[in-house]
N, C-alpha and C. Protein backbone atom coordinates (compact mmCIF):
# COMPACT_ATOMS: atom_id res chain seq x y z
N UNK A 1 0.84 -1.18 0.00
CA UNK A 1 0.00 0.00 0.00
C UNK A 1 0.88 1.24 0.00
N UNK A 2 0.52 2.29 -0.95
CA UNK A 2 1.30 3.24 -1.27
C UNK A 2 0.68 4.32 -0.48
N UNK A 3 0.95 5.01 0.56
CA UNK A 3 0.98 6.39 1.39
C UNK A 3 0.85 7.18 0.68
N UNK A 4 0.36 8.62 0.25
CA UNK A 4 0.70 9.70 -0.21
C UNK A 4 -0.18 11.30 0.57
N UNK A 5 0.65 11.57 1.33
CA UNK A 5 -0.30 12.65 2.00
C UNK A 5 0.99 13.75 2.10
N UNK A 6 0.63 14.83 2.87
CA UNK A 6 1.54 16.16 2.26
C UNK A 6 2.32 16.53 3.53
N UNK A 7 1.90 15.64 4.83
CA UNK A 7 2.92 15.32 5.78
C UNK A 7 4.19 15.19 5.81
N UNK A 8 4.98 16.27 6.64
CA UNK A 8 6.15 16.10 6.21
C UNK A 8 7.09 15.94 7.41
N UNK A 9 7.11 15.95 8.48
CA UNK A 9 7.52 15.25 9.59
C UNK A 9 6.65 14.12 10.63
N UNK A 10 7.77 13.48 10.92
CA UNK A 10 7.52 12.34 11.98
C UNK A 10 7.61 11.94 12.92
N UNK A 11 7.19 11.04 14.11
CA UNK A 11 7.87 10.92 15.59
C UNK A 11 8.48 9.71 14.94
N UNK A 12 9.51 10.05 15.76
CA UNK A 12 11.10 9.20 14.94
C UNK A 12 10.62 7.90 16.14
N UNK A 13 9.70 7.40 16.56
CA UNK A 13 9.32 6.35 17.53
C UNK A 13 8.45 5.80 16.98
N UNK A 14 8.31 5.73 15.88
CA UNK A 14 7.19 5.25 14.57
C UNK A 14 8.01 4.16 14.04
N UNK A 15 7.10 3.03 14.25
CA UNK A 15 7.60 2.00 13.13
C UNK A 15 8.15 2.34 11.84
N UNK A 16 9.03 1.75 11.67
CA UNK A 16 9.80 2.28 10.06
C UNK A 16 9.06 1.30 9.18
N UNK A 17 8.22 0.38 9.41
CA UNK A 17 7.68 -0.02 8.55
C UNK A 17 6.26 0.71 8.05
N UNK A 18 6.09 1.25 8.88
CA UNK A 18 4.72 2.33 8.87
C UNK A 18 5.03 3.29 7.38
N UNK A 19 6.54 3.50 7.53
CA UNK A 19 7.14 4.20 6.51
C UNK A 19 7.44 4.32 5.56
N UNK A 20 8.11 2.87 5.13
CA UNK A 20 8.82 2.49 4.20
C UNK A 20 8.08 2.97 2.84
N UNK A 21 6.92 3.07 2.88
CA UNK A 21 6.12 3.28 1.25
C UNK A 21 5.41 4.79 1.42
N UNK A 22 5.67 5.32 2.92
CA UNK A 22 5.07 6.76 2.42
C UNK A 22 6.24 7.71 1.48
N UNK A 23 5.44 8.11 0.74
CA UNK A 23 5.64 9.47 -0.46
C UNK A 23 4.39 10.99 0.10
N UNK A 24 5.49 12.00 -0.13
CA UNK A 24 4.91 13.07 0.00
C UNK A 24 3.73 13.61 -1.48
N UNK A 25 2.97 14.09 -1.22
CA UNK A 25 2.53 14.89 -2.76
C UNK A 25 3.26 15.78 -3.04
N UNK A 26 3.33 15.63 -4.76
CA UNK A 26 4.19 16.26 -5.49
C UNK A 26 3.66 16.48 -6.79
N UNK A 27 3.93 18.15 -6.71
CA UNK A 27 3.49 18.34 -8.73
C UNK A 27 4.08 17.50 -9.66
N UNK A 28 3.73 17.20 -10.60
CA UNK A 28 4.13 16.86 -11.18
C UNK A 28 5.63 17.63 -11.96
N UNK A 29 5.45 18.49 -11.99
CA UNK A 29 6.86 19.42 -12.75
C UNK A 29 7.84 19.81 -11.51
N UNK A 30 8.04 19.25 -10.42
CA UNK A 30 8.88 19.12 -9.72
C UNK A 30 9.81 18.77 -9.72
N UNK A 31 10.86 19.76 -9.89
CA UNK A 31 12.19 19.35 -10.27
C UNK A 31 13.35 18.38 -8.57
N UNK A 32 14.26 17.67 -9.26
CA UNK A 32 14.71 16.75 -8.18
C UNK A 32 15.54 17.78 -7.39
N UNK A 33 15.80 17.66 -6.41
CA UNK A 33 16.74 18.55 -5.60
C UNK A 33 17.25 18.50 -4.44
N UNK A 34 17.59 18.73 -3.37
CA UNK A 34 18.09 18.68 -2.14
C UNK A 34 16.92 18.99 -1.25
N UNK A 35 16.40 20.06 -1.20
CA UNK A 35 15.30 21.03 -1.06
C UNK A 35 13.78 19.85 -0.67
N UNK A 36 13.85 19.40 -2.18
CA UNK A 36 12.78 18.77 -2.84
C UNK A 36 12.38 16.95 -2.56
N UNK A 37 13.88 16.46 -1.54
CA UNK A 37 13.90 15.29 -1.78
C UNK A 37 12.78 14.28 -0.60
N UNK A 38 12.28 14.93 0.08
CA UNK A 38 11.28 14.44 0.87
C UNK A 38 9.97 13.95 -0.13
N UNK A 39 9.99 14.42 -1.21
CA UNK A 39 8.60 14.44 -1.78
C UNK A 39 8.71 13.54 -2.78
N UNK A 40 10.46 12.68 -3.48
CA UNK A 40 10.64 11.19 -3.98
C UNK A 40 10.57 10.97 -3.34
N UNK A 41 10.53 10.13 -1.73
CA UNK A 41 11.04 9.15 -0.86
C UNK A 41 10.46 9.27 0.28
N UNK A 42 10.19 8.16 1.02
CA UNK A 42 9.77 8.25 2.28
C UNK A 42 10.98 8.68 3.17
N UNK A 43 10.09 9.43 4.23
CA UNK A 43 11.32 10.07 5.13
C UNK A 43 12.29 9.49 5.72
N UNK A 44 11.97 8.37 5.75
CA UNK A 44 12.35 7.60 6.11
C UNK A 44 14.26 7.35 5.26
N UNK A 45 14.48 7.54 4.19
CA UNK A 45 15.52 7.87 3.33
C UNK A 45 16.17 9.02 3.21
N UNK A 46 15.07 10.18 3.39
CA UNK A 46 15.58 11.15 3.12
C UNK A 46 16.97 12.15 3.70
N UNK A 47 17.02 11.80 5.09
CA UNK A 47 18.92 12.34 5.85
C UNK A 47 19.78 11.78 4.77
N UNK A 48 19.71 10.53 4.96
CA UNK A 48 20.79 9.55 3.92
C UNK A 48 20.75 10.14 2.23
N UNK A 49 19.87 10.83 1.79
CA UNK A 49 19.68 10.87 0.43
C UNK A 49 20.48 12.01 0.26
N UNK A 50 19.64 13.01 1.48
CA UNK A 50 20.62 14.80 1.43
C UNK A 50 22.45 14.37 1.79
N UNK A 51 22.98 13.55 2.44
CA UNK A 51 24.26 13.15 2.36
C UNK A 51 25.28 12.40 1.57
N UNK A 52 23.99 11.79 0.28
CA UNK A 52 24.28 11.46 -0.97
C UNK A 52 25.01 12.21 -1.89
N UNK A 53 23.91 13.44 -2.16
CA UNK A 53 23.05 14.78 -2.80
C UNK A 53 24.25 15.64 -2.74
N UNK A 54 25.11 15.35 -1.38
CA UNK A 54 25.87 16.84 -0.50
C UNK A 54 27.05 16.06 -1.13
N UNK A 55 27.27 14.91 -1.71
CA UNK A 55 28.75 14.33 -2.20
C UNK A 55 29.05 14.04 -3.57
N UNK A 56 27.81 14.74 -3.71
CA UNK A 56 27.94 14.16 -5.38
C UNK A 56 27.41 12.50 -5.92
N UNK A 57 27.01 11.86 -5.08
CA UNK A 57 26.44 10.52 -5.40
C UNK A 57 25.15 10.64 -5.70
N UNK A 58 25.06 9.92 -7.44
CA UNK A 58 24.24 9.64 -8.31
C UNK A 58 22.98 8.84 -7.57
N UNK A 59 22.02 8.78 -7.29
CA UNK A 59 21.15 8.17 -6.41
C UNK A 59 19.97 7.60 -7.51
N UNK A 60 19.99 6.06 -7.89
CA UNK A 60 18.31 6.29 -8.84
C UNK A 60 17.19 5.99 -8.12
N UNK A 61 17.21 5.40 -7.07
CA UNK A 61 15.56 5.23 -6.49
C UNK A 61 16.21 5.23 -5.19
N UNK A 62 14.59 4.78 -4.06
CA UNK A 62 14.99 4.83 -2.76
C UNK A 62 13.43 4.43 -2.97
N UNK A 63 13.39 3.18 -1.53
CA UNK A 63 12.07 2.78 -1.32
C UNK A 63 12.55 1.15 -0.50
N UNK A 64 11.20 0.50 -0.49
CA UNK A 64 11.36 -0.93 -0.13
C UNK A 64 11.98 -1.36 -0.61
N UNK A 65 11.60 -1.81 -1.98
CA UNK A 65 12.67 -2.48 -2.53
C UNK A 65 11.82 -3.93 -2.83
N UNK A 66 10.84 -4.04 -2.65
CA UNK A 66 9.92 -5.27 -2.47
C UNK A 66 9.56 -5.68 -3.68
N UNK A 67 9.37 -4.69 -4.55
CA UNK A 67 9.27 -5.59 -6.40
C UNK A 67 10.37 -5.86 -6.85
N UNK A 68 11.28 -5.85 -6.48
CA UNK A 68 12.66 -6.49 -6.66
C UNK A 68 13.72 -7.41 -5.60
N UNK A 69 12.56 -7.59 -5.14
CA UNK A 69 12.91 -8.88 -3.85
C UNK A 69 14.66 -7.85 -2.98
N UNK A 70 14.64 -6.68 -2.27
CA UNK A 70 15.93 -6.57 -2.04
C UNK A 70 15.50 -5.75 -0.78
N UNK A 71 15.93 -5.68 0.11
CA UNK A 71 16.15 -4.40 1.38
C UNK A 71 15.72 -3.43 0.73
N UNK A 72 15.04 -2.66 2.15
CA UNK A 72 14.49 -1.43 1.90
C UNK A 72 15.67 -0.63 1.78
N UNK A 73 16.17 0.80 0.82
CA UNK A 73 17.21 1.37 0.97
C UNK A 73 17.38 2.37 -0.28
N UNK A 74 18.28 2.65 -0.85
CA UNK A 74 18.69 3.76 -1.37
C UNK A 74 19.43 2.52 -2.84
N UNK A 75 19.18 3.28 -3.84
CA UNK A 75 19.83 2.16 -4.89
C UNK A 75 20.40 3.71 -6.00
N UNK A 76 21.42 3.47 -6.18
CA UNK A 76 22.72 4.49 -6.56
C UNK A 76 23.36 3.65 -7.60
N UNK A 77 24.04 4.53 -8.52
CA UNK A 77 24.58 4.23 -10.32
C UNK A 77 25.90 3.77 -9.41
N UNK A 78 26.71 2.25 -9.82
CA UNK A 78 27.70 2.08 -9.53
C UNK A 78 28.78 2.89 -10.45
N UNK A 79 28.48 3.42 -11.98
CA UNK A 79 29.43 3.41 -12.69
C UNK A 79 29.59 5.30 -12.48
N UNK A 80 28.86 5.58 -11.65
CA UNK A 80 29.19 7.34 -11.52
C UNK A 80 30.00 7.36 -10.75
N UNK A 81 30.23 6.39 -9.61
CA UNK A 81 31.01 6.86 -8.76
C UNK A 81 32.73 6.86 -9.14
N UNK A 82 33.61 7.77 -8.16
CA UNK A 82 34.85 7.53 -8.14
C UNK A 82 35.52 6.76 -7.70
N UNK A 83 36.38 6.26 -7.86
CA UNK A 83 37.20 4.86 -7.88
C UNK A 83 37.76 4.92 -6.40
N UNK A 84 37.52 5.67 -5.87
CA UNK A 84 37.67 5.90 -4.44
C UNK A 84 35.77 5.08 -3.64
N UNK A 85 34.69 5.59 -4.25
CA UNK A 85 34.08 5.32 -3.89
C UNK A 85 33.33 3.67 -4.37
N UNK A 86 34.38 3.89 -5.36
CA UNK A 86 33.60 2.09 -5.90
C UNK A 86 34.19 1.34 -5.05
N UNK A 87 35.19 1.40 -4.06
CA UNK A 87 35.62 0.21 -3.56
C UNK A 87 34.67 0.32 -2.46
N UNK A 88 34.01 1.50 -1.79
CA UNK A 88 33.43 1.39 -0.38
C UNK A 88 31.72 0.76 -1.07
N UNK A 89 31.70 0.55 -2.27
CA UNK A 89 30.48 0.16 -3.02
C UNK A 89 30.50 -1.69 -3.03
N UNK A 90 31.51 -1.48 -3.51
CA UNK A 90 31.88 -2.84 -4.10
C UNK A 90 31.23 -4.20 -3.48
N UNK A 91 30.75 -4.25 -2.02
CA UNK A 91 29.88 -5.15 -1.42
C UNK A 91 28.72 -4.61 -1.39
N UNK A 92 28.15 -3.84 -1.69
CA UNK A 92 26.74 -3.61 -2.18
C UNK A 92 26.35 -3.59 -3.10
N UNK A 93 27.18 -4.28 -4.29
CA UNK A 93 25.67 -4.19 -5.53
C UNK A 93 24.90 -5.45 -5.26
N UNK A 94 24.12 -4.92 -6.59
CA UNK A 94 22.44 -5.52 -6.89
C UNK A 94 22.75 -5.80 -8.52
N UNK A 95 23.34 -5.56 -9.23
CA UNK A 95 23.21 -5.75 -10.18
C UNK A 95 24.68 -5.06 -10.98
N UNK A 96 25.41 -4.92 -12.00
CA UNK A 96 26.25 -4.72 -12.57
C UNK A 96 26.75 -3.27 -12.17
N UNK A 97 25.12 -2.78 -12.61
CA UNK A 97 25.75 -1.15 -12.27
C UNK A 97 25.15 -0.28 -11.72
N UNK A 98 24.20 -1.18 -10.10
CA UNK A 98 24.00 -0.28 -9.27
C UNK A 98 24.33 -0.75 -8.22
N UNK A 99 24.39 -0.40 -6.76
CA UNK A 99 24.24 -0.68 -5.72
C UNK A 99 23.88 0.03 -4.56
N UNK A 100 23.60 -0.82 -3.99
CA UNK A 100 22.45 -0.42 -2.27
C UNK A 100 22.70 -0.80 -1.22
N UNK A 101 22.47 0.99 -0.61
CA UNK A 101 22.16 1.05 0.77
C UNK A 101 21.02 0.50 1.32
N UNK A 102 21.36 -0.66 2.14
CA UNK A 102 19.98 -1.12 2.23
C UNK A 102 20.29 -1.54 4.10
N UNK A 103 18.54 -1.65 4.27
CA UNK A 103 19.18 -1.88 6.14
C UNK A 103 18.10 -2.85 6.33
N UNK A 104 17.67 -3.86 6.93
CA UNK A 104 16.83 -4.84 7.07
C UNK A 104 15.91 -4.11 8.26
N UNK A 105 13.97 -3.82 8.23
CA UNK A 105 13.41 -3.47 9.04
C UNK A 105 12.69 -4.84 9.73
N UNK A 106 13.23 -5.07 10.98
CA UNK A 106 12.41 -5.90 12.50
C UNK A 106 11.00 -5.15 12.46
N UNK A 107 10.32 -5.91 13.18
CA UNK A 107 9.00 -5.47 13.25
C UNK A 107 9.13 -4.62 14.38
N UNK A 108 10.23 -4.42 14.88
CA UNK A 108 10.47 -3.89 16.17
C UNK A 108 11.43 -2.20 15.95
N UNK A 109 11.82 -1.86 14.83
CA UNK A 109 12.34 -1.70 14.06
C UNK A 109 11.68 0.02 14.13
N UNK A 110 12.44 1.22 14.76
CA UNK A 110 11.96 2.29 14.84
C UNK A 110 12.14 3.00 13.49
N UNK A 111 11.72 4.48 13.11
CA UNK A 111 11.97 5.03 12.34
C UNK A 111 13.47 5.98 12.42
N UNK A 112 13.56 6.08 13.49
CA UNK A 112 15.12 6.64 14.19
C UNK A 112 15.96 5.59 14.05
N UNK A 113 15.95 4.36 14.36
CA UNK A 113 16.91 3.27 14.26
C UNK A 113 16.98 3.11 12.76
N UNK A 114 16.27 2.36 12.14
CA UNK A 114 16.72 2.75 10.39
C UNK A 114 17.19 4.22 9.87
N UNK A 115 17.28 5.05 10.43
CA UNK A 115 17.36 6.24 10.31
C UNK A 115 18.50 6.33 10.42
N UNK A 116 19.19 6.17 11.32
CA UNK A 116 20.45 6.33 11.98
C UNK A 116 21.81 5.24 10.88
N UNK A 117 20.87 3.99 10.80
CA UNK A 117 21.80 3.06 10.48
C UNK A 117 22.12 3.08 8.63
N UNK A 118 20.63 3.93 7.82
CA UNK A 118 21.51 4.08 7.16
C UNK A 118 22.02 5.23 6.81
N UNK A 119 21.78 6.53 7.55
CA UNK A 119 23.10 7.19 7.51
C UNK A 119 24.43 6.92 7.79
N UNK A 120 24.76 5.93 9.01
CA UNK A 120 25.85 5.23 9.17
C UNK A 120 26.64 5.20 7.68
N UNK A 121 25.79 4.54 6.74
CA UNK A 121 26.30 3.60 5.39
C UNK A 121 26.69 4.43 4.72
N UNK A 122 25.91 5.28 4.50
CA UNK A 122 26.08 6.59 3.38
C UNK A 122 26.98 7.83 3.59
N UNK A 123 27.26 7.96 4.90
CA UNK A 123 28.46 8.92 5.50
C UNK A 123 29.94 7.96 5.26
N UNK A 124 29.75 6.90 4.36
CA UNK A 124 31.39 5.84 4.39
C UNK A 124 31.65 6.56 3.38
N UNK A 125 30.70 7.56 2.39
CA UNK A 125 31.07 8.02 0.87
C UNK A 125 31.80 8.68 0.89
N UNK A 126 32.28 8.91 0.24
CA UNK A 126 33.51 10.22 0.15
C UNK A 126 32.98 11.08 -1.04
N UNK A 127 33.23 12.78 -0.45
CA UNK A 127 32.93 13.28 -1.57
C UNK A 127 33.18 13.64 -2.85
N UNK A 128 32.56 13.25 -3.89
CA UNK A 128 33.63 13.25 -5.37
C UNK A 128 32.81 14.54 -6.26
């Protein structure tokens, strides 16, 4: 079930699964941005996305991940990055030429604790 309401903060004591599929509303002619990135992605992504965003890492989706059988997480162009950053990549792909930040949600599983852990992942980037 896909969320979409214009809510834009959360109590970080919220199931992250509550989360994982909310999307903000968004015009359609909404351009992508730093600014703007709450309104691709559940908030749940979004710290980790702006620390992407802030390094120069190519980012193509962010979500569950559930029509593609994989962790909920952040899925990024392997071949943009710098050769500095492909090695901190290099155990996360998914496929040839992407790979993911991804964090496994417990049913127990806060919106602050996924929160935290995958910023953990995404602060290993270096900025290119």
């Amino acid at each position: 079930m896909l969320l979409i309401m214009n809510k834009t903060t959360f109590d970080k004591n919220i199931k992250a699964s509550e989360l994982v599929d909310f999307k903000a509303e968004m015009a359609s002619n909404l351009k992508f941005s730093r600014e703007n990135l709450h309104h691709f992605c559940s908030p749940l992504f979004v710290e980790a996305m702006k620390v992407l965003f802030d390094k120069n890492i190519t980012t193509l989706s962010c979500g569950s991940g559930k029509e593609r059988g994989i962790l909920p997480g952040i899925t990024g162009d392997f071949n943009a990055l710098s050769d500095e950053n492909k090695v901190i990549a290099k155990d996360m792909m998914i496929s040839n030429s992407e790979f993911r930040l991804d964090v496994k949600i417990l049913d127990t599983t806060t919106f602050a604790e996924f929160e935290d852990e995958l910023l953990g992942i995404a602060e290993r980037f270096k900025a290119q």
